[in-house]
Protein backbone atom coordinates (compact mmCIF):
# COMPACT_ATOMS: atom_id res chain seq x y z
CA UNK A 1 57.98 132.89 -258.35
CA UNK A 2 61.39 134.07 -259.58
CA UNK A 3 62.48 132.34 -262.88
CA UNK A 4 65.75 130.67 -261.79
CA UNK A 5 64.18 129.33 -258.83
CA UNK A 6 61.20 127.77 -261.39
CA UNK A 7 63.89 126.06 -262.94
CA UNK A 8 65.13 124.45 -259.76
CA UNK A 9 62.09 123.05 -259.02
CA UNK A 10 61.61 121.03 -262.43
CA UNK A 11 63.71 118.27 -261.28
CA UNK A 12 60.79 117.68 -259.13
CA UNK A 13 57.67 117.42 -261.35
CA UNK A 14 55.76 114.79 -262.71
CA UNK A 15 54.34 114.71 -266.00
CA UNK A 16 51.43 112.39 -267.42
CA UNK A 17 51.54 112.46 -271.07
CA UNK A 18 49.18 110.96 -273.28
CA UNK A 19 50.05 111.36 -276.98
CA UNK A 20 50.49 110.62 -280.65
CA UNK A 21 54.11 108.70 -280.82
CA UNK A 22 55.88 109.03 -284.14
CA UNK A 23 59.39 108.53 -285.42
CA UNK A 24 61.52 111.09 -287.12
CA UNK A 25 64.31 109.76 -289.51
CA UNK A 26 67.20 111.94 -290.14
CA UNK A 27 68.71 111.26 -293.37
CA UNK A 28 71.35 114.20 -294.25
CA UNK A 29 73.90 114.18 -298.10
CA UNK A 30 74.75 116.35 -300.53
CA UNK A 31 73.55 117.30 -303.75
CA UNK A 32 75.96 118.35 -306.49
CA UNK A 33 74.68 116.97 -309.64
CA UNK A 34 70.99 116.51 -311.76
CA UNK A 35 70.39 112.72 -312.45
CA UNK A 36 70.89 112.01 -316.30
CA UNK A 37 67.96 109.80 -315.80
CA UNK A 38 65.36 112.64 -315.31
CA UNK A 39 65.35 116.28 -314.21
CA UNK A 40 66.35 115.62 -310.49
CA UNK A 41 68.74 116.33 -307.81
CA UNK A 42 70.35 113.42 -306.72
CA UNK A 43 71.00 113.11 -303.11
CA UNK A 44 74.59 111.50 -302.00
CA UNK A 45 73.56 110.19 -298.48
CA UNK A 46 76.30 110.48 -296.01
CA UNK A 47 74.56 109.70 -292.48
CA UNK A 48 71.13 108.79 -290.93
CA UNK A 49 69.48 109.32 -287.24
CA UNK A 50 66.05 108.28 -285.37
CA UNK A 51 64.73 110.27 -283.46
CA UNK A 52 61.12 110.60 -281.18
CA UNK A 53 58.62 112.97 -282.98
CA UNK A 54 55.28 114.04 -282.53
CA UNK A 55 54.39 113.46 -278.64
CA UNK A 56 57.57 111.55 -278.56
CA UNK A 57 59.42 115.00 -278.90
CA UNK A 58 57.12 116.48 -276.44
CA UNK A 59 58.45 113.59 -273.89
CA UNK A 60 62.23 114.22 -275.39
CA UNK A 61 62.02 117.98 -274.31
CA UNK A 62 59.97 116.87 -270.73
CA UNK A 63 62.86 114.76 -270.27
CA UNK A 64 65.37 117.72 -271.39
CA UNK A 65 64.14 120.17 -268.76
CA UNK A 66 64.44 117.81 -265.98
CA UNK A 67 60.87 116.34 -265.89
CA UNK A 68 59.96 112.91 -264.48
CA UNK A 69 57.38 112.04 -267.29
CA UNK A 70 55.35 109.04 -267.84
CA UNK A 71 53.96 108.61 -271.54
CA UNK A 72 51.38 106.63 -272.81
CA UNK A 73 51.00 105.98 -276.68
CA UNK A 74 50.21 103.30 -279.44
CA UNK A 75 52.50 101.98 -282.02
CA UNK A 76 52.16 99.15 -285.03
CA UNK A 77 53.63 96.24 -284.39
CA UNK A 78 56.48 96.74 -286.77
CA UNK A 79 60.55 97.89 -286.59
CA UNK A 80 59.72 101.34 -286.54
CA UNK A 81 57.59 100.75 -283.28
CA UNK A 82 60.58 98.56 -281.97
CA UNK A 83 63.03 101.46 -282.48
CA UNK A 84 60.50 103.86 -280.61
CA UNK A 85 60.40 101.54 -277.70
CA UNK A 86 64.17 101.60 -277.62
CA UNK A 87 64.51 105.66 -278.09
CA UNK A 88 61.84 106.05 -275.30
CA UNK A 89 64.11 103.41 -273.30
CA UNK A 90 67.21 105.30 -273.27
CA UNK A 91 65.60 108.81 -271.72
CA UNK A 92 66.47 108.04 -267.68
CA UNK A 93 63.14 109.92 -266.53
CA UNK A 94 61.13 108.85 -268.56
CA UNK A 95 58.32 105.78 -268.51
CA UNK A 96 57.07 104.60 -271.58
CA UNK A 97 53.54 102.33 -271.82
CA UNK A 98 53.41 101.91 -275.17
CA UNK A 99 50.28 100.35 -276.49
CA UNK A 100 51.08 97.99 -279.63
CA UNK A 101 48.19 98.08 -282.19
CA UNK A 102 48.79 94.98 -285.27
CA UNK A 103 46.15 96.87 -287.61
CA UNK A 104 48.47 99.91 -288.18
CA UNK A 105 51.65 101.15 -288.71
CA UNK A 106 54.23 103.60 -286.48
CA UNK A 107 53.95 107.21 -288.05
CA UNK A 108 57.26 107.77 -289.50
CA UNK A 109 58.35 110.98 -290.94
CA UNK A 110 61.44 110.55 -292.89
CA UNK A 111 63.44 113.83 -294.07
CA UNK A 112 66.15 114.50 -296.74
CA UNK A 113 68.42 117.26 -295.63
CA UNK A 114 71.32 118.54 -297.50
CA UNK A 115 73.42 122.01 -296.72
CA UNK A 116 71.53 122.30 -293.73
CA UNK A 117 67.89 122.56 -295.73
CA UNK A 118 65.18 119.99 -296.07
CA UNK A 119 64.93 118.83 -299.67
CA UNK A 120 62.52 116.19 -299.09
CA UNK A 121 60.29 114.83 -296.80
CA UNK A 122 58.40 111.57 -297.15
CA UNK A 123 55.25 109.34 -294.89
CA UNK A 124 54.31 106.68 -293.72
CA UNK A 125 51.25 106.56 -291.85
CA UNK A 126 47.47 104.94 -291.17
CA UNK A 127 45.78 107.06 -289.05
CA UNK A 128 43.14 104.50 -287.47
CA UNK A 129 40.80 105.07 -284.42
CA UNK A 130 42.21 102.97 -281.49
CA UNK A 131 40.15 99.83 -281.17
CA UNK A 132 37.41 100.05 -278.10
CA UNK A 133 39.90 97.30 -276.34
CA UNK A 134 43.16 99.58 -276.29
CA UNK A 135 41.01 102.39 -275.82
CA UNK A 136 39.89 100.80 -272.60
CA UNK A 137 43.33 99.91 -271.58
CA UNK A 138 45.12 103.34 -272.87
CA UNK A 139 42.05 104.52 -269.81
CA UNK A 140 42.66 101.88 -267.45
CA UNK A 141 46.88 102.89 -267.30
CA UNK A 142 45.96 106.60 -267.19
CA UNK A 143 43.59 106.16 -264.04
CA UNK A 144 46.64 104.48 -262.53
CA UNK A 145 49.04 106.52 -262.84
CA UNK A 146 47.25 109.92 -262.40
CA UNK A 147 47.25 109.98 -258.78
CA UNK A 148 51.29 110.38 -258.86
CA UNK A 149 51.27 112.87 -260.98
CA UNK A 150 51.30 116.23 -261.21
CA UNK A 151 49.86 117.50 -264.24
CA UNK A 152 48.81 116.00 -267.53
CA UNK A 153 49.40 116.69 -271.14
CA UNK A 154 47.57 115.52 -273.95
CA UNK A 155 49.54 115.72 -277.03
CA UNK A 156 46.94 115.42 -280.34
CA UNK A 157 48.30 115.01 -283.69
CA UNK A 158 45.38 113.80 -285.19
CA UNK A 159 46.60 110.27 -285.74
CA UNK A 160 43.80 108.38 -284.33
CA UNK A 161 44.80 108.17 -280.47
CA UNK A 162 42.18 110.08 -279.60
CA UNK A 163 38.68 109.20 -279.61
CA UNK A 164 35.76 112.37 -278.63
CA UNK A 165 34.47 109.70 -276.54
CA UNK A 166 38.37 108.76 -274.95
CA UNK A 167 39.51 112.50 -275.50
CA UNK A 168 36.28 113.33 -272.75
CA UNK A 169 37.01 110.26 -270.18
CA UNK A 170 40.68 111.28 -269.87
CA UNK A 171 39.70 115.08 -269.28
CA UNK A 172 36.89 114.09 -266.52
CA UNK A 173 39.08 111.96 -264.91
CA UNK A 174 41.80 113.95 -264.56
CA UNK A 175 39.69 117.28 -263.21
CA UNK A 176 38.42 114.42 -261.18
CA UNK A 177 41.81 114.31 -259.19
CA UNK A 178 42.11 117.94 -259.44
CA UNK A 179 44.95 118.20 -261.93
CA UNK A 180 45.73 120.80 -264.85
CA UNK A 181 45.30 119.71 -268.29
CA UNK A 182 47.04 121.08 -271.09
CA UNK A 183 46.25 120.16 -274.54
CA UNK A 184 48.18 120.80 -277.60
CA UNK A 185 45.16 120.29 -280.11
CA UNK A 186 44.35 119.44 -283.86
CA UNK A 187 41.48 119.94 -286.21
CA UNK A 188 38.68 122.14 -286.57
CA UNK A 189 36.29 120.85 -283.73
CA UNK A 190 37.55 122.00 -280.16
CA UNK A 191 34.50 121.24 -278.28
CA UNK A 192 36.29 117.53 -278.52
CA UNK A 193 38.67 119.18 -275.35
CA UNK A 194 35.96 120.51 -273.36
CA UNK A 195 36.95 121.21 -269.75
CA UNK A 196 40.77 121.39 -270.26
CA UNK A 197 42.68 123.96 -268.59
CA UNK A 198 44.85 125.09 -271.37
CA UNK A 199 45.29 124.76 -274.75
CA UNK A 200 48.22 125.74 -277.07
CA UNK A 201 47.04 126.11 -280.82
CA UNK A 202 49.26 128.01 -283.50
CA UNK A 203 47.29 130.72 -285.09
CA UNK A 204 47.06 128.89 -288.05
CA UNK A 205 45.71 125.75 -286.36
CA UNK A 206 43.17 128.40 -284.86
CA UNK A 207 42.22 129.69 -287.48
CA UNK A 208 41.19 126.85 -288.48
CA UNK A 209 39.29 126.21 -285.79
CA UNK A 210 37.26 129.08 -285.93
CA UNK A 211 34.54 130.50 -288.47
CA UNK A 212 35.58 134.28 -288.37
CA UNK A 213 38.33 135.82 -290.03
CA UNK A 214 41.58 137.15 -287.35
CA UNK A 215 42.63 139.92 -289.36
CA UNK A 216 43.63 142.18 -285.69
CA UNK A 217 44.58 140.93 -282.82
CA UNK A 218 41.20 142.27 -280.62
CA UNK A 219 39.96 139.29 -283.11
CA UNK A 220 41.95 136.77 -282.01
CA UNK A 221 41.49 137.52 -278.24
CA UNK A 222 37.90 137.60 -279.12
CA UNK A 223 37.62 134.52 -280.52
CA UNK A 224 39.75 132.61 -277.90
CA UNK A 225 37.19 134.06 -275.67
CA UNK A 226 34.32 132.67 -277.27
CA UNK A 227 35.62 129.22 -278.02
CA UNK A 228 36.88 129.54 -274.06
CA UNK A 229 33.61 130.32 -272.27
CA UNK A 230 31.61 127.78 -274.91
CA UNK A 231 33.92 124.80 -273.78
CA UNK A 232 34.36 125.41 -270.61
CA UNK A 233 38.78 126.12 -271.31
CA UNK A 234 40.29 127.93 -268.56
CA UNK A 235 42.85 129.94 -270.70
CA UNK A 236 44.60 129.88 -274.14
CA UNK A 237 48.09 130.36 -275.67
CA UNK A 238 48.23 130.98 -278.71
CA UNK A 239 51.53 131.11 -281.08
CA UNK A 240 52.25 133.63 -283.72
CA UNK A 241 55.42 133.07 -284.79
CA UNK A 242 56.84 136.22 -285.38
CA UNK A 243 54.43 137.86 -283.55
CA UNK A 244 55.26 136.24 -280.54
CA UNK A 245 52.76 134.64 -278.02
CA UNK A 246 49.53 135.51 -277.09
CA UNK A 247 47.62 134.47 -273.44
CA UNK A 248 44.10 134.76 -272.85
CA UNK A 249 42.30 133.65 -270.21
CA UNK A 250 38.91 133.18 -268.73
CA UNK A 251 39.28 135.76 -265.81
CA UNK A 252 40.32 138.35 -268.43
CA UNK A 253 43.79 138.43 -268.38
CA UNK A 254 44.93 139.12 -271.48
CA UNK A 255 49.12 139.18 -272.37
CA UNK A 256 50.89 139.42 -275.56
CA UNK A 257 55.05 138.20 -275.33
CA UNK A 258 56.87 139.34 -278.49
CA UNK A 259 58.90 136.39 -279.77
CA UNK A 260 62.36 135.99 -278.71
CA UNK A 261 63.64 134.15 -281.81
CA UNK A 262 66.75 136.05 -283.03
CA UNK A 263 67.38 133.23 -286.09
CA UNK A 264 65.26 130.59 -287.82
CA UNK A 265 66.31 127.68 -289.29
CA UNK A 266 63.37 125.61 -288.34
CA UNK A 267 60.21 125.65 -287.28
CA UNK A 268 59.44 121.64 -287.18
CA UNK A 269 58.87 120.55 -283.35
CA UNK A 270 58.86 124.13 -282.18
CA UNK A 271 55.36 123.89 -280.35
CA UNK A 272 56.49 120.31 -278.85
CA UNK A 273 59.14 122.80 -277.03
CA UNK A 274 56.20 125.48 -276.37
CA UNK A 275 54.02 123.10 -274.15
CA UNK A 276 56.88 120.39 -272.58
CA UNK A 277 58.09 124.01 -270.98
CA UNK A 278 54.55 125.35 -270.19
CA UNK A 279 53.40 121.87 -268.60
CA UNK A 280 56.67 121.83 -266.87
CA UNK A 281 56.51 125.36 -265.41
CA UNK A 282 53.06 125.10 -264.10
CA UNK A 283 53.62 122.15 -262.96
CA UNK A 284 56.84 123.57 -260.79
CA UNK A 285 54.33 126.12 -259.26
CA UNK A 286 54.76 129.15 -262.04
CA UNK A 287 51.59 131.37 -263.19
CA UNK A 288 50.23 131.09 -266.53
CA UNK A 289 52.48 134.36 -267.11
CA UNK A 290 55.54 132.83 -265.85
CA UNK A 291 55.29 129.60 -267.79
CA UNK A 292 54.25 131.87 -271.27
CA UNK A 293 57.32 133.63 -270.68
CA UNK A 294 59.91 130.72 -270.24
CA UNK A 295 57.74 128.64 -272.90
CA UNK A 296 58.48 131.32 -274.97
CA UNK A 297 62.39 132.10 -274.23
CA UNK A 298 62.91 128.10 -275.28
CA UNK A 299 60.75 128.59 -278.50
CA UNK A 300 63.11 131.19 -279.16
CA UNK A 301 66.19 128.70 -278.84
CA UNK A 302 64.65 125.85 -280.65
CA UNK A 303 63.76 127.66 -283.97
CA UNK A 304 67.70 128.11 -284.35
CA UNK A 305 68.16 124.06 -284.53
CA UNK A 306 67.63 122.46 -287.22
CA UNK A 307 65.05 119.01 -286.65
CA UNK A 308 62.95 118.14 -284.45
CA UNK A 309 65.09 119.58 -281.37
CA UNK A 310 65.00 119.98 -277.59
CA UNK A 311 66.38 122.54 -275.31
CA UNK A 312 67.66 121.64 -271.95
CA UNK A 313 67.52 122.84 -268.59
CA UNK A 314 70.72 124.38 -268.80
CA UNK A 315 70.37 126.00 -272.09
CA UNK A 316 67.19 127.50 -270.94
CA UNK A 317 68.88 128.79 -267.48
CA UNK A 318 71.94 130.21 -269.73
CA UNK A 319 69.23 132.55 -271.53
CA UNK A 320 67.13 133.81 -268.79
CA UNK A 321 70.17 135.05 -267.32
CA UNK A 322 70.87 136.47 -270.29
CA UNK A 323 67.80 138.08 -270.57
CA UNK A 324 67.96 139.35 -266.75
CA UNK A 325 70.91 141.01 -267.73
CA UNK A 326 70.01 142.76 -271.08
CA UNK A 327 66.96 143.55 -269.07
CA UNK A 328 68.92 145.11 -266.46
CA UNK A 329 70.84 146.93 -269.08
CA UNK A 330 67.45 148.82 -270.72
CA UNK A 331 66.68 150.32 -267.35
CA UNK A 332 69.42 152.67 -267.84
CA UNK A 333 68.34 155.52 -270.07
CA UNK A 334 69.23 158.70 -271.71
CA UNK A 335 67.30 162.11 -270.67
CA UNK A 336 65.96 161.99 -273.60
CA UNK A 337 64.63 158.22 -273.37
CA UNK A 338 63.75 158.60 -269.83
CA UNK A 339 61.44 161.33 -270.92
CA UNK A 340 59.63 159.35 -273.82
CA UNK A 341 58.67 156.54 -270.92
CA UNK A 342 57.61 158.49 -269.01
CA UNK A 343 55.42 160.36 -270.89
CA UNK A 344 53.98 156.93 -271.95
CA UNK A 345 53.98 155.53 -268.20
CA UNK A 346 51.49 158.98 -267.44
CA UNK A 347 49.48 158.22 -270.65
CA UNK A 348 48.29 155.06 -268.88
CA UNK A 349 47.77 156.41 -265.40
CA UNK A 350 51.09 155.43 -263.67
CA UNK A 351 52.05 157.29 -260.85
CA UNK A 352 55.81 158.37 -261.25
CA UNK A 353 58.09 158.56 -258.30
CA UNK A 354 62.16 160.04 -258.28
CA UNK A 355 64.58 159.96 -255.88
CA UNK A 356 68.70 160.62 -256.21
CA UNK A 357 71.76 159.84 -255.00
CA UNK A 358 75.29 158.36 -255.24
CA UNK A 359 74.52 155.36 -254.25
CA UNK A 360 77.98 154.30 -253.98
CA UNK A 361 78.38 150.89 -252.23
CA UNK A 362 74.80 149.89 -251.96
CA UNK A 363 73.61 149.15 -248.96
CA UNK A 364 70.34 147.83 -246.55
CA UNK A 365 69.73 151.67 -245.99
CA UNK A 366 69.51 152.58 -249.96
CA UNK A 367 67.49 149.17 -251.00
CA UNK A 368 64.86 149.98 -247.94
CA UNK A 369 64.77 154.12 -249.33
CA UNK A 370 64.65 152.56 -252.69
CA UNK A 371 61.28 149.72 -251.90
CA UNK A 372 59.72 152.63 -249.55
CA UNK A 373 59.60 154.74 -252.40
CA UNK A 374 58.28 152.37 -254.71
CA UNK A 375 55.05 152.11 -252.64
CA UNK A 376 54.54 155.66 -252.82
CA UNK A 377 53.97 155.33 -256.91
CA UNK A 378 53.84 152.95 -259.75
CA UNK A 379 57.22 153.60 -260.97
CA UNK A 380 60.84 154.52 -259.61
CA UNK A 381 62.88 156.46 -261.63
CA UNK A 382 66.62 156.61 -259.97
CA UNK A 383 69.05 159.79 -260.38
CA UNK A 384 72.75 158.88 -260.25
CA UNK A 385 75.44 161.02 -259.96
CA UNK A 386 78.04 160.33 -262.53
CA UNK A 387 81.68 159.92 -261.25
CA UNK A 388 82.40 163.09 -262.11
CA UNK A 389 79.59 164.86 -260.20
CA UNK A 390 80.52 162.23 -256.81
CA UNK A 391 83.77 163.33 -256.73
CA UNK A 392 83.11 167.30 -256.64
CA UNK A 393 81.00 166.34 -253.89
CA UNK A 394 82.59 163.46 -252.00
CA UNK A 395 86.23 163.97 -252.42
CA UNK A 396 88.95 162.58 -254.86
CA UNK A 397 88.92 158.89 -253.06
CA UNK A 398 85.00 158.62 -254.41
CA UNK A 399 83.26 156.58 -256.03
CA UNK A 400 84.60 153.37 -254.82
CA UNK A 401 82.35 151.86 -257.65
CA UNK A 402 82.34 154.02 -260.85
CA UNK A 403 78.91 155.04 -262.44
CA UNK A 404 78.45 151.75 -264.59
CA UNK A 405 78.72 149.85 -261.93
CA UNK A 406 76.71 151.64 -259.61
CA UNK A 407 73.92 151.78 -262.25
CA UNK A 408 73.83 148.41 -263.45
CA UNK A 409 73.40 146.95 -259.39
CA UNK A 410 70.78 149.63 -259.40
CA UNK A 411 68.54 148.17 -262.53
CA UNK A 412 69.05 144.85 -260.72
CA UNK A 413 66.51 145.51 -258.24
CA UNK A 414 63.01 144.96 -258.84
CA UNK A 415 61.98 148.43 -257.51
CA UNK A 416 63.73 150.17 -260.16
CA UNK A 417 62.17 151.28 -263.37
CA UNK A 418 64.66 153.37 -264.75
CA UNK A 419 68.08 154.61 -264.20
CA UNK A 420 69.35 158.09 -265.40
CA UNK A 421 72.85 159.48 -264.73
CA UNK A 422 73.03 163.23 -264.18
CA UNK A 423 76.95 165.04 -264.30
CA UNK A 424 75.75 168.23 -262.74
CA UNK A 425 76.08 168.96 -258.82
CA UNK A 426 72.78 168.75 -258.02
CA UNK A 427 69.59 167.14 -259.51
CA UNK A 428 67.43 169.81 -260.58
CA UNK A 429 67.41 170.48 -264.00
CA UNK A 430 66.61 166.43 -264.44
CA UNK A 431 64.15 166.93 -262.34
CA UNK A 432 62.33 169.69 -264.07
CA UNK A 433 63.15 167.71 -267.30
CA UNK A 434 61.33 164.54 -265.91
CA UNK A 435 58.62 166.48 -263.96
CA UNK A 436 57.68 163.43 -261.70
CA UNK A 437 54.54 163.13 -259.32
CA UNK A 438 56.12 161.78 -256.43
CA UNK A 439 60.01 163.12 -255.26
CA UNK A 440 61.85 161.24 -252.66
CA UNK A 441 64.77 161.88 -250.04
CA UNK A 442 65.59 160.54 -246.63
CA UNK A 443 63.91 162.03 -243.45
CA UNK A 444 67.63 163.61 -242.44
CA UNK A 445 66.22 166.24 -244.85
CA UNK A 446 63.63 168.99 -244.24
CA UNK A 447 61.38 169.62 -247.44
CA UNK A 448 62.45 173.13 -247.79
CA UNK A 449 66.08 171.73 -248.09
CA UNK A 450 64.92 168.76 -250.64
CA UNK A 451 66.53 169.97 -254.02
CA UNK A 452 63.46 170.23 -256.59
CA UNK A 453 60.75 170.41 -253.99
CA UNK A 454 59.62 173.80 -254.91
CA UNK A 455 59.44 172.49 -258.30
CA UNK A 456 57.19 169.67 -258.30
CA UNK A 457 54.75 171.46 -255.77
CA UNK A 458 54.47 174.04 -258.28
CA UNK A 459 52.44 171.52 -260.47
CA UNK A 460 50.39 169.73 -257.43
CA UNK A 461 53.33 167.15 -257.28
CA UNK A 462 54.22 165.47 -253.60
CA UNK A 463 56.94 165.19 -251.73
CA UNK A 464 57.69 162.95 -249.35
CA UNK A 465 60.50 161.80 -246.61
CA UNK A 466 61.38 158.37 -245.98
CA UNK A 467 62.86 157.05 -242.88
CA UNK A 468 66.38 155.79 -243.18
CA UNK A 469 67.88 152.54 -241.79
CA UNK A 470 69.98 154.02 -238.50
CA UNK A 471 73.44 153.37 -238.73
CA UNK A 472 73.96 152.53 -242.42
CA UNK A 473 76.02 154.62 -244.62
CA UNK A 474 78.36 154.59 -247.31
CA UNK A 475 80.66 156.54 -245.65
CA UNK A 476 80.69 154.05 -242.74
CA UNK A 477 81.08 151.77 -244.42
CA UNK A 478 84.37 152.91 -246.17
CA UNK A 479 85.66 154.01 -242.76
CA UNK A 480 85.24 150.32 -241.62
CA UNK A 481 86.64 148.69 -244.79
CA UNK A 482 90.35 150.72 -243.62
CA UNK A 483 90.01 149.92 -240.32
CA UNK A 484 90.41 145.89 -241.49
CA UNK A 485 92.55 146.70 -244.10
């Protein structure tokens, strides 16, 4: 499924989200003296702000991308808990059951920030095992509201929510109902998620987890694989953060996503991001591929915030149209870089294919050449004339479109590979250059008349003619464009 039309359907999806509440507390000064009462800054404290941590900002960045979530947690019964309630309150799409336990205390992480660093960070916590009775009824909620639901999310921070014994009854019954469970987990003993669909560990926090050392990569993946097929996990991503993202799963597949952070300020809240997006994605219909990819285009965005931050539908839209375009931009190459690819593309058994033109004014006739010719190889490689070369052989009045134009519309399409402008008259000596295994031109040619045919025979290379779409031409095109005008 195409990206922008994942993001559409997010609006639509329903998240169950069981999870270890917490509250952050914001508390940002300035420091521009020692105390003369002891060898310490001294913070001036100029404003404060609450926010939802833990699975709280899991919900917060749910709630961001469009999600309908309902969350289920336990808090103490004390003003922190109140102010969760109230935080949880004000999201529109979001449902809060929030279990209220006397015997402990709401997890609050308070942090000192001054010129945009964290100078201090202090507790407050009890991690207790939920008590069988709101165990039973943290159970009892889920099994009602699973049915509506799409997916679930269980969101561990090793706070006491979950039990072995409750972390087991939620995972049965939600494979019960035939839903996807994502876990983001804690601790060293993952055999507590046993038959979830997906888990989301950093590499530290699997590490960890495991009793070998990951000093390559074919380490990691072989690790993943062993904890996978031992508890019975349907696939893993795992984050590296600079090293980007890392999917493995149980059929196999195995896909590594470099990151797409350009600046970090701040890590804190970063993997909250990292599975709201992934449970959101899948739940919108997107493969495990798909939802790494966006997951990892908003871990990219949230690193740059400072705090425990969220990134929003629209944010998220902004830079996967960014990234279409940039992407767009790399398929057109120098000789020189076109060469280097494809050299690489042959290494791993890919079946190059070329075909030219002007291409001026694309049309249904040059986008069904363009997906024929695809099918005939593994990759497309696209000679375009430059201006220059179109108007020795069109005329003075051509190109309508000059060669920028014409090549970025041409590294728009998903049949392209590669773009490669050529300034001489015909497209030979690229052709030699490039040496590809498949060349390409429209059945109104003979192959004896196909420019470079000679050429790639001469190495046991193929050429082939595609049938055009009758009655579609640039040229006709421009002759009906002055008619109207």
């Amino acid at each position: 499924m195409d990206n922008l039309h994942l993001l559409d359907a997010f609006s639509a999806t329903r998240i169950l989200c069981v999870g270890d509440v917490m509250l952050d507390w914001f508390i940002r000064g300035k420091i521009s003296r020692i105390s003369p009462e002891a060898p310490v800054p001294v913070f001036q404290k100029e404003d404060e702000i609450a926010v939802l941590g833990g699975a709280g900002n899991v919900v917060r960045n749910l709630e961001a991308l469009g999600a309908f979530t309902t969350f289920i947690s336990v808090v103490g019964q004390d003003k922190e808990g109140t102010c969760v309630h109230d935080l949880l309150k004000a999201l529109p799409k979001v449902k809060a059951s929030l279990l209220v336990d006397e015997s402990r205390i709401t997890t609050t992480k308070t942090r000192f920030i001054a010129a945009g660093q964290q100078v201090l960070r202090t507790d407050q916590e009890r991690s207790l095992p939920l008590k069988s009775s709101l165990e039973d009824e943290l159970l009892k909620q889920f099994k009602s509201h699973i049915p509506s639901h799409d997916l679930v999310l269980l969101s561990d921070y090793a706070k006491g929510l979950f039990s072995p014994k409750g972390l087991r009854s939620l995972i049965e019954e939600a494979r019960s109902h035939g839903k996807l469970v994502l876990v983001d987990p804690k601790g060293k003993d993952y055999s507590r998620y046993k038959g979830a669909t997906l888990l989301t560990p950093n590499r530290h926090e699997f590490a960890s987890a495991i009793p070998v050392a990951l000093e390559t990569e074919m380490d990691l993946v072989g690790a993943a694989q062993n904890l996978m097929k031992t508890n019975e996990i349907s696939a893993m991503i795992i984050t590296r953060g600079e090293q980007g993202m890392t999917l493995v799963k149980a059929s196999g597949l195995i896909e590594h996503l470099p990151t797409r952070a350009l600046e970090v300020f701040d890590v804190s809240g970063a993997g909250d991001t990292v599975i709201a997006t992934l449970a959101t994605s899948l739940a919108a219909g997107a493969s495990f591929s798909e939802a790494m990819y966006l997951a990892n285009t908003a871990a990219g965005l949230v690193v740059a915030k400072i705090g425990t931050a969220v990134v929003p539908q629209e944010e998220l839209l902004t830079a996967l149209v960014h990234q279409e375009v940039q992407a767009h931009e790399e398929k057109i190459v120098s000789w020189q870089k076109a060469e280097e690819k494809i050299q690489k593309w042959k290494r791993r058994g890919q079946r190059i294919v070329f075909t030219n033109g002007c291409f001026d004014l694309l049309h249904p006739g040059h986008v069904s050449l363009l997906n024929q010719a695809k099918k005939t190889g593994n990759r497309l490689i696209v000679g375009l004339n430059t201006d220059a070369s179109v108007q020795r052989l069109k005329g003075p009045t051509r190109p309508i479109q000059q060669e920028a134009a014409r090549a970025f519309i041409l590294s728009s399409l998903e049949c392209v590979d590669m773009v490669v402008l050529f300034d001489e008259d015909t497209p030979l000596e690229l052709i030699q250059t490039l040496k590809p295994d498949v060349l390409i031109k429209g059945a109104d040619y003979t192959i004896e008349n196909v420019v470079g045919a000679s050429f790639v025979q001469s190495y046991g290379g193929e050429v082939c003619l595609i049938n055009l779409v009758e009655g579609e031409s640039t040229t006709r095109m421009v002759m009906k464009i002055g008619e109207v005008g």
